[in-house]
C-alpha atoms as a PDB file:
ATOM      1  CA  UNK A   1      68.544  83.724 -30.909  1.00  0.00           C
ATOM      2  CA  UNK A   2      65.574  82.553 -32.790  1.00  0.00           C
ATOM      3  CA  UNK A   3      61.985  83.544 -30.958  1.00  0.00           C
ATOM      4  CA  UNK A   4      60.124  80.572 -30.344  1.00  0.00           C
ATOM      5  CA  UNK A   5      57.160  79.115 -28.577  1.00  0.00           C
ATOM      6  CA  UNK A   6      57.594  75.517 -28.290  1.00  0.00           C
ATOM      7  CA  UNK A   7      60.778  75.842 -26.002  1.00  0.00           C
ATOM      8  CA  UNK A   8      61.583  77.781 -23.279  1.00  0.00           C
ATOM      9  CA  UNK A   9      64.890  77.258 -23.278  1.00  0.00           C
ATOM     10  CA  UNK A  10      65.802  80.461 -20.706  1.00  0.00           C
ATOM     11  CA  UNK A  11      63.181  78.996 -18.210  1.00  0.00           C
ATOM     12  CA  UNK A  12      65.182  75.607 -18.681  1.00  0.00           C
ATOM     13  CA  UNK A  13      68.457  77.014 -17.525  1.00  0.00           C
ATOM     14  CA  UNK A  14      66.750  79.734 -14.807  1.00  0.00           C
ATOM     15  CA  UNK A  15      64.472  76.464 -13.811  1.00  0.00           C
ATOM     16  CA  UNK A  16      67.999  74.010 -13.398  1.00  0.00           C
ATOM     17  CA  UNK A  17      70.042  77.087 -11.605  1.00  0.00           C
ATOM     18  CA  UNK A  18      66.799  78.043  -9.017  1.00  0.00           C
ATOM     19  CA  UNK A  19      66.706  74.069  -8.227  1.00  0.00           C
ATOM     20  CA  UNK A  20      70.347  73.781  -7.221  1.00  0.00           C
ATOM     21  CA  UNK A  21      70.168  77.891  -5.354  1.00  0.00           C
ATOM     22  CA  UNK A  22      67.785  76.302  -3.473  1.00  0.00           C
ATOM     23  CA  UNK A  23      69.057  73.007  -3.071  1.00  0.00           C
ATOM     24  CA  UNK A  24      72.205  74.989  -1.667  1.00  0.00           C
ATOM     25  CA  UNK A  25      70.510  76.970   0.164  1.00  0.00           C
ATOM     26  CA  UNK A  26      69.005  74.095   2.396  1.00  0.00           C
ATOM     27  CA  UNK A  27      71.887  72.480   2.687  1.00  0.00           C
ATOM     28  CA  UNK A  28      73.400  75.502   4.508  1.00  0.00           C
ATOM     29  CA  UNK A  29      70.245  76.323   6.474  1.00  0.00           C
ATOM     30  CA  UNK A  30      70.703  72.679   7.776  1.00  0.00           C
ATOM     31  CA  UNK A  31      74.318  73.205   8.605  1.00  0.00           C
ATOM     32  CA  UNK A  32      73.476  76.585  10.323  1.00  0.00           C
ATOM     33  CA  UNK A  33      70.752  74.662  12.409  1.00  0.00           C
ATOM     34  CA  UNK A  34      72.675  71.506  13.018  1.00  0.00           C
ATOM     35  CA  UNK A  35      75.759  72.871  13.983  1.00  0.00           C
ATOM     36  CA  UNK A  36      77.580  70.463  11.704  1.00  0.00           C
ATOM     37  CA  UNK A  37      79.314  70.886   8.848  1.00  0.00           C
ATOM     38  CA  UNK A  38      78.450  67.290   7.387  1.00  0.00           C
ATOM     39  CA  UNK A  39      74.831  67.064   7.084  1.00  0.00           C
ATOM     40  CA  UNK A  40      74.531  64.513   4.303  1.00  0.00           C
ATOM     41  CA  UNK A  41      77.244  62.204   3.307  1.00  0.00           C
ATOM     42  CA  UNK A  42      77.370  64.245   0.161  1.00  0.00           C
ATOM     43  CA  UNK A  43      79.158  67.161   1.653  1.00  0.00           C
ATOM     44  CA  UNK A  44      82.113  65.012   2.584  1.00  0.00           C
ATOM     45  CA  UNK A  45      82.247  60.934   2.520  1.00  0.00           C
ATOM     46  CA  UNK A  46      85.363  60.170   3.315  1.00  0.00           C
ATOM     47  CA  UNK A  47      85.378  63.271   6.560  1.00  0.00           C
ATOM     48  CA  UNK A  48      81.667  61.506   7.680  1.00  0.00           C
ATOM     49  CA  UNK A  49      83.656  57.706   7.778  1.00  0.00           C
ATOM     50  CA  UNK A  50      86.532  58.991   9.537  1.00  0.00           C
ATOM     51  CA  UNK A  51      84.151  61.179  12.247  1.00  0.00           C
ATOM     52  CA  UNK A  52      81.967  58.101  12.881  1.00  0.00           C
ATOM     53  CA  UNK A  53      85.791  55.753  13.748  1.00  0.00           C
ATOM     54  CA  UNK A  54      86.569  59.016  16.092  1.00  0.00           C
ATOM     55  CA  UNK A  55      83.031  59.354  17.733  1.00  0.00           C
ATOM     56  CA  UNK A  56      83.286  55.561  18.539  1.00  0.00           C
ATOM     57  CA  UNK A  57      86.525  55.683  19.681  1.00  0.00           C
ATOM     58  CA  UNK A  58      85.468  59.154  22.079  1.00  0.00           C
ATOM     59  CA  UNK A  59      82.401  56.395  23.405  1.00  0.00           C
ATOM     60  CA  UNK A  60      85.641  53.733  24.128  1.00  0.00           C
ATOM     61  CA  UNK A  61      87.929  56.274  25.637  1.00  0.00           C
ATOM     62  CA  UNK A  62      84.919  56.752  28.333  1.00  0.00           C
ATOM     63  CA  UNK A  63      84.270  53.593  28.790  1.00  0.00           C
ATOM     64  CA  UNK A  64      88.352  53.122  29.569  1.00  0.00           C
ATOM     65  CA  UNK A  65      88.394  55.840  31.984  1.00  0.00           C
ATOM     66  CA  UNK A  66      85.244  54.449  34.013  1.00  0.00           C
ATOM     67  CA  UNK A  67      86.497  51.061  33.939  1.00  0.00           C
ATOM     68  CA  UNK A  68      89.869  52.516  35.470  1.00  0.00           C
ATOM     69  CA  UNK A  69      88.284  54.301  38.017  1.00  0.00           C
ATOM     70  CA  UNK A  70      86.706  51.320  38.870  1.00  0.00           C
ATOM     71  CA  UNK A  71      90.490  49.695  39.330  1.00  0.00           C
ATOM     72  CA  UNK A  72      91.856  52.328  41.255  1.00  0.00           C
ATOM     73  CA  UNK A  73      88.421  51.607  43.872  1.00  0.00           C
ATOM     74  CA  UNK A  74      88.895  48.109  43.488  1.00  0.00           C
ATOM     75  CA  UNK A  75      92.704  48.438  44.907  1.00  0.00           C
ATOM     76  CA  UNK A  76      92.109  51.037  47.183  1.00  0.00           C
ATOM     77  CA  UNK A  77      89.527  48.748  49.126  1.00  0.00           C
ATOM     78  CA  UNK A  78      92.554  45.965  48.936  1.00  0.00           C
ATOM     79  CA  UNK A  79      94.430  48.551  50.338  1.00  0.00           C
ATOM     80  CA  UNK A  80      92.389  49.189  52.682  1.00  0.00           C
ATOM     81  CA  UNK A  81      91.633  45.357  54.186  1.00  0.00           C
ATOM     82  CA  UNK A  82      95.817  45.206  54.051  1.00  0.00           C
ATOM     83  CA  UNK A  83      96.183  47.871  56.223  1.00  0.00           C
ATOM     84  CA  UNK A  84      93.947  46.128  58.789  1.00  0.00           C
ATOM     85  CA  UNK A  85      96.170  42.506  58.450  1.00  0.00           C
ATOM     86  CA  UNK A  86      99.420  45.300  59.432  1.00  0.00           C
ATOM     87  CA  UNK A  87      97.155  46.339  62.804  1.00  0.00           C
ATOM     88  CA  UNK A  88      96.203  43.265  63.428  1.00  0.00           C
ATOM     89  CA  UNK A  89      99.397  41.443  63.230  1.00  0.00           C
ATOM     90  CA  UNK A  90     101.186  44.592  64.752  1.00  0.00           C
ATOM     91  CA  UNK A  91      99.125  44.031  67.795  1.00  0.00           C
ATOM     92  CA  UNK A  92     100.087  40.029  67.856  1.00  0.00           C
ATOM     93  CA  UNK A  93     103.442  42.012  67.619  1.00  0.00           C
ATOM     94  CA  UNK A  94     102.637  43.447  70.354  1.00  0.00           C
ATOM     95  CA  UNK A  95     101.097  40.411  72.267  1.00  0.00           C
ATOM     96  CA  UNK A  96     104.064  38.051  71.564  1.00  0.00           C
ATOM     97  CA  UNK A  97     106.343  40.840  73.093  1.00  0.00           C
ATOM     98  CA  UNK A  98     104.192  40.816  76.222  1.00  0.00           C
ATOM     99  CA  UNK A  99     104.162  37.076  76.489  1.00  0.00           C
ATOM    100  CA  UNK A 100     107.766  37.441  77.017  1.00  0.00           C
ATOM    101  CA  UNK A 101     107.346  39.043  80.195  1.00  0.00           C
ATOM    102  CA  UNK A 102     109.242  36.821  82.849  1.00  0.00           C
ATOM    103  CA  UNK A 103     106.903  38.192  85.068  1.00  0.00           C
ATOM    104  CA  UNK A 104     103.659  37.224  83.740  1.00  0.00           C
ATOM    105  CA  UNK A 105     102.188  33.944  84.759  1.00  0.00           C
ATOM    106  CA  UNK A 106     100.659  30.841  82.774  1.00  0.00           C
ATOM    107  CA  UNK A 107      97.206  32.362  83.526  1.00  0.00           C
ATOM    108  CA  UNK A 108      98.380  35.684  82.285  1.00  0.00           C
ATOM    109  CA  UNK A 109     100.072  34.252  78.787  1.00  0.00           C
ATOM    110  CA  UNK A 110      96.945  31.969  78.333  1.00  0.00           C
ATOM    111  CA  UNK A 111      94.669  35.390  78.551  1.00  0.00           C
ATOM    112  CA  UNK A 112      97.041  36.728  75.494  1.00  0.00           C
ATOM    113  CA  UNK A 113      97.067  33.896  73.583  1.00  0.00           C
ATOM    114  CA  UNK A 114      93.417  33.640  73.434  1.00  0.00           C
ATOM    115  CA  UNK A 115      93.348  37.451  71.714  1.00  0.00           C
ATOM    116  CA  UNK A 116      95.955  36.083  69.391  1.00  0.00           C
ATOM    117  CA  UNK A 117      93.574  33.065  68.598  1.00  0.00           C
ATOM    118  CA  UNK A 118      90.813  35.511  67.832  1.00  0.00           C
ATOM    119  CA  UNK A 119      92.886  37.801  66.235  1.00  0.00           C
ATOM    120  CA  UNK A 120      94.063  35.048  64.005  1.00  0.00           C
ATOM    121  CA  UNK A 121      90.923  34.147  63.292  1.00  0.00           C
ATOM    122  CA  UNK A 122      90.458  38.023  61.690  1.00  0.00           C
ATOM    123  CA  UNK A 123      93.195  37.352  59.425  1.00  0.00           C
ATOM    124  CA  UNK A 124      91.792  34.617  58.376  1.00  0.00           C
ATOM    125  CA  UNK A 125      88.350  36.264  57.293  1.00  0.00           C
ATOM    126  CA  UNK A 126      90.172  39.110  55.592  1.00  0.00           C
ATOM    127  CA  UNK A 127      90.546  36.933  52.922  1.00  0.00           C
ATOM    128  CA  UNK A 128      87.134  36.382  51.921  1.00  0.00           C
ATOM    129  CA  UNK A 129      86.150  40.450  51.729  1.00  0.00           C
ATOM    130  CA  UNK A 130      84.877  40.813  48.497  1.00  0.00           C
ATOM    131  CA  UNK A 131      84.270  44.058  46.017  1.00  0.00           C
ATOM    132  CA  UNK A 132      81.339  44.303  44.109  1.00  0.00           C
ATOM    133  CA  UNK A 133      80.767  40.613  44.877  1.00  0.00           C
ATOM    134  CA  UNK A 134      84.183  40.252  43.158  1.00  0.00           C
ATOM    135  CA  UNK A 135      87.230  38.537  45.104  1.00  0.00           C
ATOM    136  CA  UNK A 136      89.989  40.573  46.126  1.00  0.00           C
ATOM    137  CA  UNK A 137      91.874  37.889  46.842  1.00  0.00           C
ATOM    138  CA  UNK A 138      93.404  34.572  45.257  1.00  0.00           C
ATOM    139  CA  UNK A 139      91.965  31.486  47.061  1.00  0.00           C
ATOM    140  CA  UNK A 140      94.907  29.169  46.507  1.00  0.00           C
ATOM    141  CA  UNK A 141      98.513  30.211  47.684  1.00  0.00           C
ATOM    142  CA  UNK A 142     100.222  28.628  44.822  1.00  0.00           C
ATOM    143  CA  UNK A 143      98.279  31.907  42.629  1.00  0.00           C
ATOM    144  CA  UNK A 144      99.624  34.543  44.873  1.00  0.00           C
ATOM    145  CA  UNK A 145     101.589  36.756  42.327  1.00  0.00           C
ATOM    146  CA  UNK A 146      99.892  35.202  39.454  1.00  0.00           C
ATOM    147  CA  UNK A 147      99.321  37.132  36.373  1.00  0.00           C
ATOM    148  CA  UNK A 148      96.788  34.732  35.075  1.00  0.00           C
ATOM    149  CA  UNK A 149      93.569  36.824  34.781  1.00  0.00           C
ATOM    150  CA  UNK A 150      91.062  34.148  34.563  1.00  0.00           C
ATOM    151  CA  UNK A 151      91.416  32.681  38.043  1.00  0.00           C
ATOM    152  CA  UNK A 152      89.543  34.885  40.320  1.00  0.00           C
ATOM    153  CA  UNK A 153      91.116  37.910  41.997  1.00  0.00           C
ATOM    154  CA  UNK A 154      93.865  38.228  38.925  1.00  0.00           C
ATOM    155  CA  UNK A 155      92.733  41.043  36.893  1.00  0.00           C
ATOM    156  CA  UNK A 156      93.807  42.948  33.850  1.00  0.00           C
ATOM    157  CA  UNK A 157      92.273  46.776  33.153  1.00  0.00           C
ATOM    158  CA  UNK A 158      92.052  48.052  29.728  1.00  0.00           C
ATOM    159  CA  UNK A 159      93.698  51.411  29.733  1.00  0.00           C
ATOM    160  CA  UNK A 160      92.661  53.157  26.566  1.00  0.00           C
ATOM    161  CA  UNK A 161      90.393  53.451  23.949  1.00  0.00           C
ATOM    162  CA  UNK A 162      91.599  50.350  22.229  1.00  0.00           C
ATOM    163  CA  UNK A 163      89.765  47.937  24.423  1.00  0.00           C
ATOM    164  CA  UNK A 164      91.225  44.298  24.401  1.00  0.00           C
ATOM    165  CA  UNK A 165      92.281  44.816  20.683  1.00  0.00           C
ATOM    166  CA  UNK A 166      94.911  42.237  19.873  1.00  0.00           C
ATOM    167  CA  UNK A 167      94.972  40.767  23.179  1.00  0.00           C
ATOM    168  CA  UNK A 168      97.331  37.477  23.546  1.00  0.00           C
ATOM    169  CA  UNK A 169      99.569  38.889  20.729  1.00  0.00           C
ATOM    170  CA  UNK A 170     102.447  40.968  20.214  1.00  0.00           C
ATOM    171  CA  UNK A 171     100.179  44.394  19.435  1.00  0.00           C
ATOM    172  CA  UNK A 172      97.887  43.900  22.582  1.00  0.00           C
ATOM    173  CA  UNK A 173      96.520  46.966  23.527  1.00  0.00           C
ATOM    174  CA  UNK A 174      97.696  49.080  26.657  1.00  0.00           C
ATOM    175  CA  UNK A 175      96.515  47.428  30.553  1.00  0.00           C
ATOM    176  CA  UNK A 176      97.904  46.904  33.762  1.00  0.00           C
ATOM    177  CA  UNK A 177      97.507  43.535  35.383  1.00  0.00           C
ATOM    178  CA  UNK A 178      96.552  43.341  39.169  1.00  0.00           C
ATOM    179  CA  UNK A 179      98.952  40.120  40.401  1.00  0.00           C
ATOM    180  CA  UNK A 180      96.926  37.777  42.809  1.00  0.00           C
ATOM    181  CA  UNK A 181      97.010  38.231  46.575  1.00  0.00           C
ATOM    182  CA  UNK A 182      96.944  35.467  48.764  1.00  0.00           C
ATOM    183  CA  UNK A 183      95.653  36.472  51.973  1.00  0.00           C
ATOM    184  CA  UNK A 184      95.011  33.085  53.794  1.00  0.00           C
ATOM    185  CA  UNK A 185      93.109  29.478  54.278  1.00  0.00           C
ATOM    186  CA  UNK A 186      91.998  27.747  57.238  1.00  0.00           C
ATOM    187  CA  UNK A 187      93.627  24.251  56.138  1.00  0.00           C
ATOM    188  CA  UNK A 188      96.621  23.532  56.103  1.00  0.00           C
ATOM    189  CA  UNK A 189     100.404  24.463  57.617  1.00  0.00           C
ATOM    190  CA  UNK A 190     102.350  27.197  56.956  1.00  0.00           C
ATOM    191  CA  UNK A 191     100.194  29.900  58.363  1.00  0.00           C
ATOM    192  CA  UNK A 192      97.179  32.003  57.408  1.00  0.00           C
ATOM    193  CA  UNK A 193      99.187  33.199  54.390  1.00  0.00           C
ATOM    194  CA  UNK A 194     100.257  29.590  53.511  1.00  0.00           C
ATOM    195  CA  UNK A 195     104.591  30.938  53.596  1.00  0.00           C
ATOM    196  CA  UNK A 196     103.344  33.556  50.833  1.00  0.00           C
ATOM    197  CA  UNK A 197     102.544  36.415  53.066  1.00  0.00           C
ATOM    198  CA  UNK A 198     102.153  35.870  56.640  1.00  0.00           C
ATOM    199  CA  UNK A 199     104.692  33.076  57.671  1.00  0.00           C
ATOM    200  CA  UNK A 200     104.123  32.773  61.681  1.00  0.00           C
ATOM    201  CA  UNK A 201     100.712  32.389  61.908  1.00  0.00           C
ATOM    202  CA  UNK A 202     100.033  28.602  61.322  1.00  0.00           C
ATOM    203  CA  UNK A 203      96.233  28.155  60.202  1.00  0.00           C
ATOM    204  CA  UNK A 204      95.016  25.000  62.278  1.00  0.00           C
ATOM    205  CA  UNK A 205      96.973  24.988  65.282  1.00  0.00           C
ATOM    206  CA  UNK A 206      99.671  26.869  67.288  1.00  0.00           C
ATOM    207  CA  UNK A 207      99.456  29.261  69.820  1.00  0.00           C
ATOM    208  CA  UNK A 208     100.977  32.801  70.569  1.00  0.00           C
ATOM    209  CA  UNK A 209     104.171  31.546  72.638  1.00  0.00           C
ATOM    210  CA  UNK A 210     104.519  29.302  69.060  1.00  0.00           C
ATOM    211  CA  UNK A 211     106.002  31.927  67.384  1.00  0.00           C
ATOM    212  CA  UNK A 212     109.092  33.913  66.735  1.00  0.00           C
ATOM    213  CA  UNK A 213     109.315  37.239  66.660  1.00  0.00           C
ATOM    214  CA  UNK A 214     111.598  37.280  63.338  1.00  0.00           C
ATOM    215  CA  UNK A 215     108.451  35.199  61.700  1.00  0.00           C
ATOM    216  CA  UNK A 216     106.336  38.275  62.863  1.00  0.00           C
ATOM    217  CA  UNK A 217     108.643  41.089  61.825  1.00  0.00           C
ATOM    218  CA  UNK A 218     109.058  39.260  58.029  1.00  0.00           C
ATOM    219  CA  UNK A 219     105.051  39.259  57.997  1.00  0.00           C
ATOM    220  CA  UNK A 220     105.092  42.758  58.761  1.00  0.00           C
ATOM    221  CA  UNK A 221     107.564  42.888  55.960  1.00  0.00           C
ATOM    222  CA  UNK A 222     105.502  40.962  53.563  1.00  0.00           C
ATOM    223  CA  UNK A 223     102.857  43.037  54.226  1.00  0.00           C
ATOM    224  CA  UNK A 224     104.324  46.127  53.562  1.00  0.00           C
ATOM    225  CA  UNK A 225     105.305  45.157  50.088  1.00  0.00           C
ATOM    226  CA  UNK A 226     101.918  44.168  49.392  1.00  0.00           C
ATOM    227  CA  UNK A 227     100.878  47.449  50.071  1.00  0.00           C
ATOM    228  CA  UNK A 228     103.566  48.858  48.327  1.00  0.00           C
ATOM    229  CA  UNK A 229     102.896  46.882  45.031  1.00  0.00           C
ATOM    230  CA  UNK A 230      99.021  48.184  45.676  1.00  0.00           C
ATOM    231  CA  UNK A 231     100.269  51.823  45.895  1.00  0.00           C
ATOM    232  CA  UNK A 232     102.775  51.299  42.770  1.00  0.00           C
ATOM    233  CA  UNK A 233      99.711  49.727  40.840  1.00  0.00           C
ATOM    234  CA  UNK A 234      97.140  52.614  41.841  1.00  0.00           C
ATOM    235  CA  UNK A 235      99.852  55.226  40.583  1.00  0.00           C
ATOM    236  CA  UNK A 236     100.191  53.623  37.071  1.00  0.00           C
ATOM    237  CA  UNK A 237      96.127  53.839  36.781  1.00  0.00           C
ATOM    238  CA  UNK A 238      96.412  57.181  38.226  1.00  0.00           C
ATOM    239  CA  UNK A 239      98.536  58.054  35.145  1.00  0.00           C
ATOM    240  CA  UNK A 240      96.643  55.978  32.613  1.00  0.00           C
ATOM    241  CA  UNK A 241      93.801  57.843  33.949  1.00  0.00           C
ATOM    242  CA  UNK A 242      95.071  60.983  32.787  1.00  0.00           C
ATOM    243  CA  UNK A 243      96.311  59.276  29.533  1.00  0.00           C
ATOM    244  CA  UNK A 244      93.223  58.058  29.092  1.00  0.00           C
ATOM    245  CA  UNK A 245      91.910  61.564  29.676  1.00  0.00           C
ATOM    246  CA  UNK A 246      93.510  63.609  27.224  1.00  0.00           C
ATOM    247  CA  UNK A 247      93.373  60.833  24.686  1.00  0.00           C
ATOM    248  CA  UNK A 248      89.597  61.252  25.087  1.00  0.00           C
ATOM    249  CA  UNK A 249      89.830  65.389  24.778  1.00  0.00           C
ATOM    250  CA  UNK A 250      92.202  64.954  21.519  1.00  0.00           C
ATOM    251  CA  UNK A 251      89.535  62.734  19.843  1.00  0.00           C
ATOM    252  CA  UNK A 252      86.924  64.906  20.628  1.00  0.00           C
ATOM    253  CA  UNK A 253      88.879  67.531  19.513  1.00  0.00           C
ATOM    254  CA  UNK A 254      89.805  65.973  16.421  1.00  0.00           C
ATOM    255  CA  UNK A 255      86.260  65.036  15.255  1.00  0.00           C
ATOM    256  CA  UNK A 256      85.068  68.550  16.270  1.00  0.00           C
ATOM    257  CA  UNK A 257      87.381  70.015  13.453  1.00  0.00           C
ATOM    258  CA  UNK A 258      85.632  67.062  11.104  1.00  0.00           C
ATOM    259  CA  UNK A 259      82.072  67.561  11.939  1.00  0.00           C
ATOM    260  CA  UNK A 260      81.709  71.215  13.378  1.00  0.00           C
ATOM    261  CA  UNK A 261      80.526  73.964  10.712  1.00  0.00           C
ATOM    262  CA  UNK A 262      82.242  77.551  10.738  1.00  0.00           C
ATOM    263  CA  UNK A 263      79.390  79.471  11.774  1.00  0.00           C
ATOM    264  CA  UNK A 264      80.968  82.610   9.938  1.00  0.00           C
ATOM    265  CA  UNK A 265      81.581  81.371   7.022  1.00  0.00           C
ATOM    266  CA  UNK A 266      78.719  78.849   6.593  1.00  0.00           C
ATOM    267  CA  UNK A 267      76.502  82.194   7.792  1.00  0.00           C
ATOM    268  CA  UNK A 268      78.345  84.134   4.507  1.00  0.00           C
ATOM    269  CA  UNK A 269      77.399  81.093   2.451  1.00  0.00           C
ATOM    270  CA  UNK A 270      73.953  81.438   3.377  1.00  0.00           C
ATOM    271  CA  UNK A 271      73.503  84.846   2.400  1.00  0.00           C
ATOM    272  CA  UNK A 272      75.004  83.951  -1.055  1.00  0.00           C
ATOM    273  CA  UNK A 273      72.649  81.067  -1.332  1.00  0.00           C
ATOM    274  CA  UNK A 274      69.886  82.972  -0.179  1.00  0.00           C
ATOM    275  CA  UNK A 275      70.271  85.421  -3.058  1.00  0.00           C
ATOM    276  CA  UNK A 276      71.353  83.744  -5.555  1.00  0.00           C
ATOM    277  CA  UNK A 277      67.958  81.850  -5.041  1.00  0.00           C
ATOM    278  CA  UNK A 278      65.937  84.532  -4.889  1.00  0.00           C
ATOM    279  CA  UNK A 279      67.641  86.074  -8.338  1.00  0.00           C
ATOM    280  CA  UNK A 280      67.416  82.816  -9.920  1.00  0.00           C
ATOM    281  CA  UNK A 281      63.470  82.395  -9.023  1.00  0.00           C
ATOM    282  CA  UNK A 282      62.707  86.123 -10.443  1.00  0.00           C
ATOM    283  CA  UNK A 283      65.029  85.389 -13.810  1.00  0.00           C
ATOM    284  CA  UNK A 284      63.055  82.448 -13.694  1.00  0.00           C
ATOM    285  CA  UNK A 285      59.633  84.252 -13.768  1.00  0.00           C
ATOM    286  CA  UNK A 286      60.953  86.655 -16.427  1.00  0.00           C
ATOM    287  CA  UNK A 287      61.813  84.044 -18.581  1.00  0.00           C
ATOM    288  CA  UNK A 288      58.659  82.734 -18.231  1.00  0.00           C
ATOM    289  CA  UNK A 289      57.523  85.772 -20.017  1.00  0.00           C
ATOM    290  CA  UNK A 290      59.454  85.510 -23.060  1.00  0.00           C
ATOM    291  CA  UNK A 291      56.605  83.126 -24.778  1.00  0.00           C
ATOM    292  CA  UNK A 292      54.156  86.199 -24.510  1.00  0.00           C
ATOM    293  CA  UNK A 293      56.479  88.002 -26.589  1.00  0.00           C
ATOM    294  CA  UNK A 294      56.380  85.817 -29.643  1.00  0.00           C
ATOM    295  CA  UNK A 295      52.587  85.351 -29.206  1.00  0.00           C
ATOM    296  CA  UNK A 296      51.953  88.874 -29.844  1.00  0.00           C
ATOM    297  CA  UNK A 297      53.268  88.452 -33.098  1.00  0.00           C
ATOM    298  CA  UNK A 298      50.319  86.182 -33.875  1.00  0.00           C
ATOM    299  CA  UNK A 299      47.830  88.568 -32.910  1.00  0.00           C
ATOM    300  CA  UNK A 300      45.928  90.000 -36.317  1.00  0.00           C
END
């Protein structure tokens, strides 16, 4: 090669490989600091894309699993206000057994009909308990069992990441639908369940020695599947709950082997870079010399 001064063509090529040693050499100081092995959409486009959908979809599959925790309260308290309607009307059981006495007198049936009155009246407010200021139960009769969740106390939980997602179509997205419950009004015959749950117990009028005991013993009945459709429906969450769970884990999982940097290897990687740079910035100096050599053959 031909000595010159007006190029440096060494210091070009020592100059280009220092910038990109070093430019290296950041790059894996930042992964080494970060923790990550995607930095800069440069070091993988198409990984960074897909580890944004997953770390989204780890935010969803949170949200799902509060929101079904949420459910399972939500029934549990519904649970809980149905197991009071079985004491209560077990006791008008209990009253309307009494009543039966031959030996007790008018004053006597009057004093047990007046607890039934009141304890009627209990049934009655049951309906209006609310959760979260939301209603746990369907106002009108004609929506107990309904599946329609925009009248109030019909609901539908989203069970997985996937939200509402295609909801009204044929790829809807996982959920379980909480069926309305029609506890009782004050207006109107039939009872305080209006013939849907509680059959004896007229709303307006009627007194204890009114009913049948078969009428009780079929509310008591009616009851009990209520509670059983509120145990079935807080087992499915509790299993959508742990669907929802390791759905969550597998995503996090999944993005971890995306985004996380192998500490050993990156730290190998580093040490290359970090020499490499250091060789290419003392090449770079030497080169730097070479001009010095073709001016001494100016000198006189």
């Amino acid at each position: 090669m031909s000595l010159v001064i007006s190029h440096n063509f060494a210091a070009s090529y020592a100059a280009r490989v220092l910038e990109k040693n070093n430019d290296n050499l950041q790059n894996s100081l930042g992964k080494l600091a970060s923790g990550k092995r995607i930095v800069r959409p440069t070091d993988d486009a198409a990984g960074m894309a897909v580890e944004l959908k997953l770390k989204a979809g780890v935010a969803r599959g949170a949200a799902a699993k509060h929101n079904i925790q949420n459910g399972i309260s939500f029934l549990q308290t519904q649970d809980g206000i149905l197991t009071t309607a079985v004491a209560v009307v077990s006791r008008v059981a209990e009253l309307r057994a009494m009543a039966n006495d031959a030996t007790k007198n008018t004053l006597d049936v009057a004093l047990y009909d007046e607890e039934y009155q009141v304890l009627r009246q209990q049934l009655l407010d049951l309906q209006n308990e609310k959760f979260n200021e939301v209603e746990l139960f369907v106002a009108d009769a004609a929506n107990h069992d309904s599946t329609d969740n925009t009248i109030d106390g019909v609901f539908k939980i989203w069970t997985t990441e996937q939200g509402s997602a295609g909801e009204g179509t044929a790829a809807e997205a996982p959920s379980v639908t909480f069926e309305g419950v029609h506890l009782g009004t004050a207006a109107g015959g039939g009872g305080i369940l209006q013939n849907v749950v509680l059959t004896a117990h007229e709303a307006g009028t009627g007194s204890l020695t009114t009913l049948t005991m078969d009428n009780i013993l079929a509310d008591l009945q009616n009851l009990a599947s209520a509670r059983a459709k509120n145990g079935a429906l807080q087992s499915r969450l509790g299993y959508a709950y742990d669907n929802a769970s390791i759905s969550k884990s597998n995503m996090e999982a999944a993005r971890g082997r995306i985004i996380d940097v192998d500490i050993a290897e990156e730290s190998t990687n580093f040490a290359s870079y970090n020499i490499l740079s250091q060789a290419s910035a003392s090449m770079l100096a030497q080169a730097n010399q070479t001009g010095r050599t073709a001016l001494q053959l100016l000198v006189p």
